[in-house]
N, C-alpha and C. Protein backbone atom coordinates (compact mmCIF):
# COMPACT_ATOMS: atom_id res chain seq x y z
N UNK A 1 146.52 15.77 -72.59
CA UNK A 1 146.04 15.15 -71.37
C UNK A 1 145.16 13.96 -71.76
N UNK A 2 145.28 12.64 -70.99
CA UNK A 2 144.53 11.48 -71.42
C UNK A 2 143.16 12.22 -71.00
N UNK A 3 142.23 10.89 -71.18
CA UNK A 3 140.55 10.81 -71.02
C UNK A 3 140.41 11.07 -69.38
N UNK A 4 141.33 10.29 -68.32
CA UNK A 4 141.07 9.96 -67.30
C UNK A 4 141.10 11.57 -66.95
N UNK A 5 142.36 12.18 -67.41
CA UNK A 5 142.69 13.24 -66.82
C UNK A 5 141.93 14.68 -66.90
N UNK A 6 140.92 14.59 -68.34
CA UNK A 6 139.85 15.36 -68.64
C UNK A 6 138.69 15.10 -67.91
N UNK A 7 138.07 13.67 -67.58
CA UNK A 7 137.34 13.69 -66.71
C UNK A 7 137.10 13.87 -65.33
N UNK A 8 138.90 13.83 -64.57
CA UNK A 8 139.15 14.19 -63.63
C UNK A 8 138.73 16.00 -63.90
N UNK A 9 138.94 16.89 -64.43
CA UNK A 9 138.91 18.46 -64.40
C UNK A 9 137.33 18.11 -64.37
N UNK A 10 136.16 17.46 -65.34
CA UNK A 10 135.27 17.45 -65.46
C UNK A 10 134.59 17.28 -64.40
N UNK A 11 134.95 16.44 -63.41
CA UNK A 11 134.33 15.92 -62.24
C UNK A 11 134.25 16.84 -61.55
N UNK A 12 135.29 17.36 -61.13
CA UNK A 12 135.71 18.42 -60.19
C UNK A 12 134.96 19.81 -60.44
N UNK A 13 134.91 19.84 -61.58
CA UNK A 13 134.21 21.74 -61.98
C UNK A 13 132.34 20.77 -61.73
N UNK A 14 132.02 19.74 -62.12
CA UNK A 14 130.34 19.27 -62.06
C UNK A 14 130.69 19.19 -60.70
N UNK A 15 130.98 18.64 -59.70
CA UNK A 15 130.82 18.97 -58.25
C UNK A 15 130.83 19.89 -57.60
N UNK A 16 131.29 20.95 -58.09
CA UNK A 16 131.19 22.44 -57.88
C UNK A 16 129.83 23.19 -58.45
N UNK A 17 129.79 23.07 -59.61
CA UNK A 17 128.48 22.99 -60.40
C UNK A 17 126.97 22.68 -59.50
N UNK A 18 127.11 21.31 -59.47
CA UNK A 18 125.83 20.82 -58.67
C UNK A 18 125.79 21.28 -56.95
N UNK A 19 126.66 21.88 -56.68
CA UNK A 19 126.93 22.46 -55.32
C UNK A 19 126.04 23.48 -55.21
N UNK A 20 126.69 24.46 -56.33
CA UNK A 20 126.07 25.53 -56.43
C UNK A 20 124.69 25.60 -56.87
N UNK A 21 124.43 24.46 -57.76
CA UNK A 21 122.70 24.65 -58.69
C UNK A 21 122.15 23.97 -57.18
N UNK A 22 122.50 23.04 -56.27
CA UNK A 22 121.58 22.86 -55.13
C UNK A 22 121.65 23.99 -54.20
N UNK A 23 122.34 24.49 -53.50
CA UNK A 23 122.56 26.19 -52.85
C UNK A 23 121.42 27.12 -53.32
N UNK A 24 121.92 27.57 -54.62
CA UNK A 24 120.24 28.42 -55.17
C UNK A 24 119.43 28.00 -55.08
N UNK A 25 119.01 26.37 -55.80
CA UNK A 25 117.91 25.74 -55.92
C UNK A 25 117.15 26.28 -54.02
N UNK A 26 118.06 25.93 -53.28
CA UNK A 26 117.64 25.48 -51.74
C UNK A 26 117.24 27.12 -51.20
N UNK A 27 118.32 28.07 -51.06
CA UNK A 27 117.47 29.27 -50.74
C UNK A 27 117.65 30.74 -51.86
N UNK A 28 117.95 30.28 -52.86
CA UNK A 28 117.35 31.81 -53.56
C UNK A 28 115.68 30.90 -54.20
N UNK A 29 115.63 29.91 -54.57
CA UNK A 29 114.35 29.84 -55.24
C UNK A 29 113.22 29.40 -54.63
N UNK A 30 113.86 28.69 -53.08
CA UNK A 30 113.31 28.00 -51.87
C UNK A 30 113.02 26.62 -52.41
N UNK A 31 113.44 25.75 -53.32
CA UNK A 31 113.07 24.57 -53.76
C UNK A 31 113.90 23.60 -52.59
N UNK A 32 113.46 23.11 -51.72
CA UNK A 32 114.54 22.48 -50.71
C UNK A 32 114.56 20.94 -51.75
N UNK A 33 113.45 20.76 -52.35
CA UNK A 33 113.80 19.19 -52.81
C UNK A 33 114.79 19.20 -53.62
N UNK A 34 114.70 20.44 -54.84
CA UNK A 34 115.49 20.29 -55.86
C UNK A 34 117.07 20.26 -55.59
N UNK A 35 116.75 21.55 -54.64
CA UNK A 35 118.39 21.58 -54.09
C UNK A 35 118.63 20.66 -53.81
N UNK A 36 118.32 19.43 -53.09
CA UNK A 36 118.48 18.28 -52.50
C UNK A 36 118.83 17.59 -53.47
N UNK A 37 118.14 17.43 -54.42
CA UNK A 37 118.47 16.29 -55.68
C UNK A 37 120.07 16.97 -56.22
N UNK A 38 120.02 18.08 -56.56
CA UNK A 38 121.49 18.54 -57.27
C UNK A 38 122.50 18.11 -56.12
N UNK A 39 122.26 18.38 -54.54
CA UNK A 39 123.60 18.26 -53.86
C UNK A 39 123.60 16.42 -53.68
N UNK A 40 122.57 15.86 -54.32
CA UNK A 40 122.65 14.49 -53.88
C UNK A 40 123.54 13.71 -55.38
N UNK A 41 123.65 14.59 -56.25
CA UNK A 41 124.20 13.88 -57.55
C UNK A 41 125.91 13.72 -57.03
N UNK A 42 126.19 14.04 -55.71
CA UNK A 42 127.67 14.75 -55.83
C UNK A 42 128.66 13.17 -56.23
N UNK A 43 127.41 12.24 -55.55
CA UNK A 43 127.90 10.73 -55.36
C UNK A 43 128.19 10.08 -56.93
N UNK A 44 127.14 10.67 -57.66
CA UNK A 44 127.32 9.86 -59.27
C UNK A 44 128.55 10.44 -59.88
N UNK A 45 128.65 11.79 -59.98
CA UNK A 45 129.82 12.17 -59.73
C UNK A 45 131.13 11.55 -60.04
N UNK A 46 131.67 11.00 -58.74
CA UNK A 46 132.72 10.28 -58.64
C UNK A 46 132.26 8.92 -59.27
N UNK A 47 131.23 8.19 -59.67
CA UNK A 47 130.87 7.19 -60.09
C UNK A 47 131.12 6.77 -61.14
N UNK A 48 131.24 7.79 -62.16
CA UNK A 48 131.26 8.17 -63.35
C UNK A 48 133.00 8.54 -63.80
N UNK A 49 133.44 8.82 -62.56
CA UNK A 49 135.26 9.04 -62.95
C UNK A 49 135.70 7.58 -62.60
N UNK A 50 134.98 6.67 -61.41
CA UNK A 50 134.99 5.72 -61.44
C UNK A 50 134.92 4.96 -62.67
N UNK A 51 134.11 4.70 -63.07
CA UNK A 51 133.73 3.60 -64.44
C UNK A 51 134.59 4.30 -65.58
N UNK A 52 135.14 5.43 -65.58
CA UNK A 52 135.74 5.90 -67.29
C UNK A 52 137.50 5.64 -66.54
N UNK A 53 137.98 5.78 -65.29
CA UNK A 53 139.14 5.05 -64.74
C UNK A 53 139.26 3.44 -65.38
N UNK A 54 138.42 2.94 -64.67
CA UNK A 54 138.09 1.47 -64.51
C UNK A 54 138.17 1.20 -66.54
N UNK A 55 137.18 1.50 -66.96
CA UNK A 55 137.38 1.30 -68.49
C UNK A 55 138.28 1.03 -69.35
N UNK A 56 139.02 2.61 -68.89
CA UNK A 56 140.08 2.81 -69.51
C UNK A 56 141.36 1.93 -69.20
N UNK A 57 141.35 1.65 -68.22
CA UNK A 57 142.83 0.74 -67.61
C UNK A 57 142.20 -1.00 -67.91
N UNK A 58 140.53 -1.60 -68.13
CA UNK A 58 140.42 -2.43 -68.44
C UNK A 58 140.60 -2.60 -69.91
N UNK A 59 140.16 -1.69 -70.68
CA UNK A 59 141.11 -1.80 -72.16
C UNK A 59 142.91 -1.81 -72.32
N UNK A 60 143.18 -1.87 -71.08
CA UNK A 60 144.87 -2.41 -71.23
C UNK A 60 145.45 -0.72 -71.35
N UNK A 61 145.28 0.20 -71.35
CA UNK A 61 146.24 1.38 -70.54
C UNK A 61 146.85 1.40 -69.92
N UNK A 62 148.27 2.01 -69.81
CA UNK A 62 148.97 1.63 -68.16
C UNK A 62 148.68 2.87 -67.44
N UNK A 63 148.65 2.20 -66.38
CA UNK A 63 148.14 3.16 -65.34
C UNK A 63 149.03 4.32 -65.10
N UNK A 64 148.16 5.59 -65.74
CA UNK A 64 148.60 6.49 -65.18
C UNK A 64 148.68 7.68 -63.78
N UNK A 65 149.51 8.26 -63.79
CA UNK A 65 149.38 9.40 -62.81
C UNK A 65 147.87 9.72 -62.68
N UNK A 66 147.49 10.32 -63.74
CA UNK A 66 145.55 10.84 -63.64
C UNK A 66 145.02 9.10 -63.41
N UNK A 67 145.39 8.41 -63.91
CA UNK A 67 144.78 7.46 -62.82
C UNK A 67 144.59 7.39 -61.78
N UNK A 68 145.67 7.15 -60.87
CA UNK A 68 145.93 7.10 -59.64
C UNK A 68 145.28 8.61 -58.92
N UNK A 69 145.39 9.84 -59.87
CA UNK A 69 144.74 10.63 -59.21
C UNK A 69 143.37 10.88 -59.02
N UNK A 70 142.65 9.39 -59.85
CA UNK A 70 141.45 9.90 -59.58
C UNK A 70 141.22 8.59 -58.33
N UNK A 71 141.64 7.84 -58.19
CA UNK A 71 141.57 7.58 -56.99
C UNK A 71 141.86 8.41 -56.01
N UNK A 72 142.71 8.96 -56.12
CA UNK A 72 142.84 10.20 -54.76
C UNK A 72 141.81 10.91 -54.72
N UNK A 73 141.42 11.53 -56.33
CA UNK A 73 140.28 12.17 -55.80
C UNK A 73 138.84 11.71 -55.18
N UNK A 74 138.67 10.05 -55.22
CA UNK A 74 137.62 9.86 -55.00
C UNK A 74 137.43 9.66 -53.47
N UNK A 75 138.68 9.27 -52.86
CA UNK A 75 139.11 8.80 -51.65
C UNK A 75 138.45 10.09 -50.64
N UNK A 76 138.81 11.60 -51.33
CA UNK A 76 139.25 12.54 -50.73
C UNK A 76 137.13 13.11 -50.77
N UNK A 77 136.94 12.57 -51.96
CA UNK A 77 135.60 13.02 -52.20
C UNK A 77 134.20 12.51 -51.25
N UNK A 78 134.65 10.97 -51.10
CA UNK A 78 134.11 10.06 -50.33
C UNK A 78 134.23 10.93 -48.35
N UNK A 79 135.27 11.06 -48.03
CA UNK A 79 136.11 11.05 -47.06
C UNK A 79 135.32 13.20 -46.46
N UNK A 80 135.78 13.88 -47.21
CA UNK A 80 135.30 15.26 -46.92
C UNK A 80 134.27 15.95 -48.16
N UNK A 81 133.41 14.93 -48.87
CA UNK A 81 132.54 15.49 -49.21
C UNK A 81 131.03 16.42 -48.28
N UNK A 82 130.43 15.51 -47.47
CA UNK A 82 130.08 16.18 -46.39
C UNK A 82 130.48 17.23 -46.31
N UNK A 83 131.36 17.31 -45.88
CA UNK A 83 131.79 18.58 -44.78
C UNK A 83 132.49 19.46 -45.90
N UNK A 84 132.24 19.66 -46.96
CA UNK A 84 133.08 19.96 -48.29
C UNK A 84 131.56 20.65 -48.46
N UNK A 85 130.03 20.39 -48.58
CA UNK A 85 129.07 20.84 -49.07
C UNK A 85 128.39 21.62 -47.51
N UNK A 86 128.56 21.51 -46.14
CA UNK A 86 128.12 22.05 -45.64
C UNK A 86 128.86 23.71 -45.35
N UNK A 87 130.52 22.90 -45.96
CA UNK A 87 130.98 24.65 -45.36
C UNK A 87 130.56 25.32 -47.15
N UNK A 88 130.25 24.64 -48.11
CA UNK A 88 130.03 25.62 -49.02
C UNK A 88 128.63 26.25 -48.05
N UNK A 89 127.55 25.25 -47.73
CA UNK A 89 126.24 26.23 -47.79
C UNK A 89 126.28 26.84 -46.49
N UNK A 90 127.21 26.90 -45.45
CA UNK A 90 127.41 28.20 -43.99
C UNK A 90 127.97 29.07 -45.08
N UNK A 91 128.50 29.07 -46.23
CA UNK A 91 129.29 30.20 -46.80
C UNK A 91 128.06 30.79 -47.51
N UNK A 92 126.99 30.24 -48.10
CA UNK A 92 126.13 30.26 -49.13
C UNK A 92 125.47 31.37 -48.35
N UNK A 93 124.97 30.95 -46.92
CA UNK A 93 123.94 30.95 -46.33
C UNK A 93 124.11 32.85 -45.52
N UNK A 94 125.37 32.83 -45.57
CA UNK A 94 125.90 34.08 -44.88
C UNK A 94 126.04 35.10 -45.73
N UNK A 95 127.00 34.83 -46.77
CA UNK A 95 127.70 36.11 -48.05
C UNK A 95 126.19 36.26 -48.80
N UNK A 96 125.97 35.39 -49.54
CA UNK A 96 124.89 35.64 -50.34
C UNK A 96 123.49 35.78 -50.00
N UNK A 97 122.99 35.05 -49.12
CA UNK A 97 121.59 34.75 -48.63
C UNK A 97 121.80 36.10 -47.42
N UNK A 98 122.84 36.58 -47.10
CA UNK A 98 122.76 37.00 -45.84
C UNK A 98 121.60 37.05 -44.83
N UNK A 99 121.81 35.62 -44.40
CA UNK A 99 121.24 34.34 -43.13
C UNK A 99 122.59 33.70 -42.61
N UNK A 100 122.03 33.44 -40.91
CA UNK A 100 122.68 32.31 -40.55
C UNK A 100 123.92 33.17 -40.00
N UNK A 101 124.54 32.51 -39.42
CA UNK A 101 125.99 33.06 -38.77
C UNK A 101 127.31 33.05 -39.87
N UNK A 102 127.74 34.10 -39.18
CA UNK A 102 129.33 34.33 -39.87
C UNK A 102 130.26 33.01 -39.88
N UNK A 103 130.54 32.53 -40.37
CA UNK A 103 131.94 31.55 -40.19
C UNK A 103 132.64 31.89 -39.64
N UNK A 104 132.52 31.07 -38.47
CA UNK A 104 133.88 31.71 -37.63
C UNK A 104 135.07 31.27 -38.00
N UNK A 105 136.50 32.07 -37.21
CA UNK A 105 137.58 31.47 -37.25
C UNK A 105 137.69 30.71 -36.19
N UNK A 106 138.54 29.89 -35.96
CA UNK A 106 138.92 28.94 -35.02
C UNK A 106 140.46 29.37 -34.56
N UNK A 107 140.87 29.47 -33.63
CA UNK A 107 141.71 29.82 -32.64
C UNK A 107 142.04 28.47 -31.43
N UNK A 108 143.31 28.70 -31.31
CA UNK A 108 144.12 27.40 -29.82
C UNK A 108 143.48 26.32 -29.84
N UNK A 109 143.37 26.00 -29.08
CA UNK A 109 142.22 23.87 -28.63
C UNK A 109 141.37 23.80 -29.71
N UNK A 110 140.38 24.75 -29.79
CA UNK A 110 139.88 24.87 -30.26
C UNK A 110 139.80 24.27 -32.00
N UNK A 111 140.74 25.22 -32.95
CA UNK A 111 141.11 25.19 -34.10
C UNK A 111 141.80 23.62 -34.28
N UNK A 112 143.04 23.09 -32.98
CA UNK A 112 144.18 22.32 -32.88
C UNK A 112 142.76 20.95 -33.35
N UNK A 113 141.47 20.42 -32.37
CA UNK A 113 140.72 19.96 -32.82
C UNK A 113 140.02 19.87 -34.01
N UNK A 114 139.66 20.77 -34.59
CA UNK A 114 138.99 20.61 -35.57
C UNK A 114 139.95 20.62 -36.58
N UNK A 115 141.94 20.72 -36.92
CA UNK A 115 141.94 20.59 -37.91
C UNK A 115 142.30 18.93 -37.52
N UNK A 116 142.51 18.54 -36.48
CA UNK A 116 142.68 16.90 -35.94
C UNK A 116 141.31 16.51 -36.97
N UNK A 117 140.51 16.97 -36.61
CA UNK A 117 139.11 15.87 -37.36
C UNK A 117 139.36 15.91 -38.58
N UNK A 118 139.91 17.35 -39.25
CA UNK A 118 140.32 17.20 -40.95
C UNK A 118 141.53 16.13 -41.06
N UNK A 119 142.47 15.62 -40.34
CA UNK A 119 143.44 14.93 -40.67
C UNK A 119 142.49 13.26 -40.45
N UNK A 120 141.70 13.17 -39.41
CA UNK A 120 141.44 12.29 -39.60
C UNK A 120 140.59 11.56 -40.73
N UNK A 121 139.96 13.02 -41.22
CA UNK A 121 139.05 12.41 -42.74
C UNK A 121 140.12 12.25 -43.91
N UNK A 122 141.27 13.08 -43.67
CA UNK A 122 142.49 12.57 -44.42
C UNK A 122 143.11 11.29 -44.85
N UNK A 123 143.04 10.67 -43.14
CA UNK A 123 143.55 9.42 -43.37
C UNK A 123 142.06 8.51 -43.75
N UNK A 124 140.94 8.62 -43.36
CA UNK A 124 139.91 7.99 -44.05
C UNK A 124 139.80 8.10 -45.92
N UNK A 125 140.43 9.45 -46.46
CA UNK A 125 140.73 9.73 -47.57
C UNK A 125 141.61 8.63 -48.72
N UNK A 126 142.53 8.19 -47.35
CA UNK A 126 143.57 8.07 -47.51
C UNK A 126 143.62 6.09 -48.21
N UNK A 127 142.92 5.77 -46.55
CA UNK A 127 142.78 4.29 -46.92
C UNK A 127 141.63 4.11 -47.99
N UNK A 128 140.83 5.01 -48.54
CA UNK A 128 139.75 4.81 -49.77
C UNK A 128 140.78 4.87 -51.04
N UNK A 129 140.98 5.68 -50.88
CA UNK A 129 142.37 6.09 -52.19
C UNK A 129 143.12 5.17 -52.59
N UNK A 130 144.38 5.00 -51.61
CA UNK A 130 145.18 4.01 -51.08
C UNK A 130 144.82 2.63 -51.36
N UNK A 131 143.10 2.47 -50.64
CA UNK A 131 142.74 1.11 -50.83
C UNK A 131 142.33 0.78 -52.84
N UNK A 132 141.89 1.70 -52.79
CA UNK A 132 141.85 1.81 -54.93
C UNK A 132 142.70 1.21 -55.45
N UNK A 133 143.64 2.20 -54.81
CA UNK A 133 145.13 1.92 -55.49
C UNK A 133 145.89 0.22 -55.67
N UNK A 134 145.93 -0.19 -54.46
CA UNK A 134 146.55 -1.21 -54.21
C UNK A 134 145.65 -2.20 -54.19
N UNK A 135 144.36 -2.42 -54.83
CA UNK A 135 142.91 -3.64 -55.33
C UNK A 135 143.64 -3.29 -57.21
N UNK A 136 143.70 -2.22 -57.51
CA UNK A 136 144.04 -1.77 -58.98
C UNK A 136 145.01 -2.62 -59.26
N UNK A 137 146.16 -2.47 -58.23
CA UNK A 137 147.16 -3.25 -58.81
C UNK A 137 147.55 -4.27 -58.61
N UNK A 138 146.65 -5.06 -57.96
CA UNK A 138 147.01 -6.29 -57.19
C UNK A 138 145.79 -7.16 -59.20
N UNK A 139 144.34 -6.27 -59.19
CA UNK A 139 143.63 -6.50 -60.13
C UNK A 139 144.45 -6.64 -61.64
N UNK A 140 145.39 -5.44 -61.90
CA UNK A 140 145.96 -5.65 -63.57
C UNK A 140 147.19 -6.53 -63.21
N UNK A 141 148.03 -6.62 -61.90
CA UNK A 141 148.69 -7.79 -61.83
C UNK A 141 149.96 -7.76 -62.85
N UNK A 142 150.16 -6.53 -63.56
CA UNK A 142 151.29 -6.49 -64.26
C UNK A 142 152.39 -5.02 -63.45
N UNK A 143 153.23 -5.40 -62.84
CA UNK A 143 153.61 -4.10 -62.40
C UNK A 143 154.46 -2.87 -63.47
N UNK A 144 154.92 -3.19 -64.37
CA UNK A 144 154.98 -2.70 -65.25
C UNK A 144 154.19 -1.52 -65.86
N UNK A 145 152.39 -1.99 -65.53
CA UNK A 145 151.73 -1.38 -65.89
C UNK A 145 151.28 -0.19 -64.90
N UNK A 146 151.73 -0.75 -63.49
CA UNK A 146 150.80 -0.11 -62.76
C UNK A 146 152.10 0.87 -61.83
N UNK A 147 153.28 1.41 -62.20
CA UNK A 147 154.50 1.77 -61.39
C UNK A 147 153.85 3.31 -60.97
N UNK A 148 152.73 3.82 -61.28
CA UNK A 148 152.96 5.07 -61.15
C UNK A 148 151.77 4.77 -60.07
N UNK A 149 150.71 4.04 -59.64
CA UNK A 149 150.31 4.11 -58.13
C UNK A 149 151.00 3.71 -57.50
N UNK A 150 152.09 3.31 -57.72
CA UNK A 150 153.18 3.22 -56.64
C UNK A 150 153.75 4.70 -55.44
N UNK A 151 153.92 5.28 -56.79
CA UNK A 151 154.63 6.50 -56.54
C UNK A 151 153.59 7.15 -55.88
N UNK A 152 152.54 7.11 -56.16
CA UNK A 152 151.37 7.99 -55.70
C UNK A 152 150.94 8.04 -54.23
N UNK A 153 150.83 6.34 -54.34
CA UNK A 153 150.87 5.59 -52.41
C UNK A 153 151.74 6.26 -51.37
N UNK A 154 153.45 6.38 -52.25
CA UNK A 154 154.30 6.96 -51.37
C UNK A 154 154.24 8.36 -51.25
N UNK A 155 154.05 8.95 -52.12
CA UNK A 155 153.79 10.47 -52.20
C UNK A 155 152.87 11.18 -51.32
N UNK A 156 151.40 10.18 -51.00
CA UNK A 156 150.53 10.52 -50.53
C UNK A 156 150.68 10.15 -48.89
N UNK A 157 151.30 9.25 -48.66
CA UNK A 157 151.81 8.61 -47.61
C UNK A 157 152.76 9.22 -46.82
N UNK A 158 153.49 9.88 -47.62
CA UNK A 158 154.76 11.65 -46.53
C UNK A 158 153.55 13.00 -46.49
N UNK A 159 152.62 12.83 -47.73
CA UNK A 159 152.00 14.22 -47.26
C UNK A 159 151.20 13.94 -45.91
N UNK A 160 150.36 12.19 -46.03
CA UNK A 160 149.62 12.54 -44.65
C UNK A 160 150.05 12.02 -43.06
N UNK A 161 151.50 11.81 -43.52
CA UNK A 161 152.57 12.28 -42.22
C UNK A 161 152.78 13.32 -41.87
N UNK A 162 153.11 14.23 -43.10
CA UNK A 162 153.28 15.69 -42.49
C UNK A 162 151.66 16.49 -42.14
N UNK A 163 151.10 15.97 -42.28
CA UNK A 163 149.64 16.32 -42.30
C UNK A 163 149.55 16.26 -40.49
N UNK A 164 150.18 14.87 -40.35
CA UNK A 164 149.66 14.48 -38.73
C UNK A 164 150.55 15.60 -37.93
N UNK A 165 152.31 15.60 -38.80
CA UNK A 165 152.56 16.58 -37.83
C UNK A 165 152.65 18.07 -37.37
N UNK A 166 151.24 18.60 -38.23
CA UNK A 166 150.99 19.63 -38.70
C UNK A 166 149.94 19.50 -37.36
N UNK A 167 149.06 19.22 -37.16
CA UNK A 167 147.76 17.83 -36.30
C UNK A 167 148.60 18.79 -35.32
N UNK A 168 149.79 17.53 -34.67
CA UNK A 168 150.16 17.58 -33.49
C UNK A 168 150.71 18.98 -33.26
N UNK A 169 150.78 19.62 -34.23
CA UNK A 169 151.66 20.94 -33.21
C UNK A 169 150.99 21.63 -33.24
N UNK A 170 149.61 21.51 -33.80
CA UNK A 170 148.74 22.45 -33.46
C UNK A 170 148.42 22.92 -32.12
N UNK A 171 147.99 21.16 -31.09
CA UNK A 171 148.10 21.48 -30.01
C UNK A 171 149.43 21.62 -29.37
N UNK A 172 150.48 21.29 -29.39
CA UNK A 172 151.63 22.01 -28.71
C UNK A 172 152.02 23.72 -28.70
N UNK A 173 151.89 24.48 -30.09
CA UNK A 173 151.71 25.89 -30.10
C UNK A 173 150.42 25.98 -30.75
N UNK A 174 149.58 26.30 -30.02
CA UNK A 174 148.02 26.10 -30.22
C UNK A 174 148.07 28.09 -31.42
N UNK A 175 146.89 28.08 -32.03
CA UNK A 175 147.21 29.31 -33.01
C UNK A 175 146.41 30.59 -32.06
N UNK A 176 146.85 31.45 -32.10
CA UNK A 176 146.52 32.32 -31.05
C UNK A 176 146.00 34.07 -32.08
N UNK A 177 144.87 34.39 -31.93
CA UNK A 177 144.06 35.60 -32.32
C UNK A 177 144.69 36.78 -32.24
N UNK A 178 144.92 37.21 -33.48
CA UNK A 178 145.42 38.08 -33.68
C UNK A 178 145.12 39.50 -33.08
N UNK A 179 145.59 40.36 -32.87
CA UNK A 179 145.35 41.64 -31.83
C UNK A 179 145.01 42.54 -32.93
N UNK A 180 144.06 43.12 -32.74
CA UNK A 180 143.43 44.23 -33.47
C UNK A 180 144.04 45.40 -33.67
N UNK A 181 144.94 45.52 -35.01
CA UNK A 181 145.50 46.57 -35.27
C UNK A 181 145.06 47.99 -35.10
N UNK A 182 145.99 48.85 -34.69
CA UNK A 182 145.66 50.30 -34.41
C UNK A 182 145.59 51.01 -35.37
């Protein structure tokens, strides 16, 4: 696996990491600042897959797949990080801390909305990613080098079609609560 593609796993397990060291930090040790500082690193983070991407493809690499995927991932990081650290700490706050309300499930209109708002941070995902992608290759200017964000654009581009029409039929057969087995 290239560099890009190790620091992509790297990124991903330290954002999980600093999730969790801010969670404890915040209510098993009650440090609200510290926790604060760990869930606030989530941004350097991607900063850092940023600049070792960027590096690596400015020393003349051709752009690979883990390239392009760390644009996806940053798109996706940017896009549902938020809401990526609050449902960790309703999860934190309930199982472990037992505080705070259960996570609910979501059911009909209801659910059909809120996974609409996930598609829409999708496509916000999407044009961050997307937009990476196509500054990258417009930037190395050799297409040769750069054929595999191609593939990536299109790849990513049927999933968040089927994404929308996943969206829409939510509300047409809205998801309906299961009956309490006997």
């Amino acid at each position: 696996m290239s560099t890009v593609g190790w620091m992509i796993v790297f990124c991903e397990i330290a954002f999980w990491i600093v999730i969790i060291l801010g969670l404890v930090a915040r209510y098993i040790f009650k440090l609200k600042r510290l926790g604060m500082f760990f869930l606030a690193l989530t941004p350097l983070i991607d900063l850092i897959l940023l600049i070792t991407a960027g590096i690596d493809l400015y020393r003349g690499a051709v752009a690979s797949t883990a390239h392009g995927i760390a644009a996806v991932y940053i798109g996706v990081s940017i896009a549902f990080g938020k809401s990526m650290i609050e449902w960790a700490d309703q999860r934190f706050q309930y199982y472990v801390t037992k505080q705070g309300e259960k996570p609910k499930k979501r059911y009909g209109m209801d659910y059909a909305k809120h996974y609409f708002r996930g598609w829409v941070k999708h496509l916000i995902a999407y044009i961050i990613g997307a937009g990476l992608l196509v500054g990258l290759i417009f930037w190395i200017d050799t297409p040769s080098k750069t054929e595999a964000f191609n593939g990536i654009i299109q790849i990513w581009s049927i999933v968040l079609v089927v994404d929308l029409l996943i969206a829409i039929s939510n509300f047409i057969w809205p998801t309906k609560e299961k009956a309490p087995s006997a």
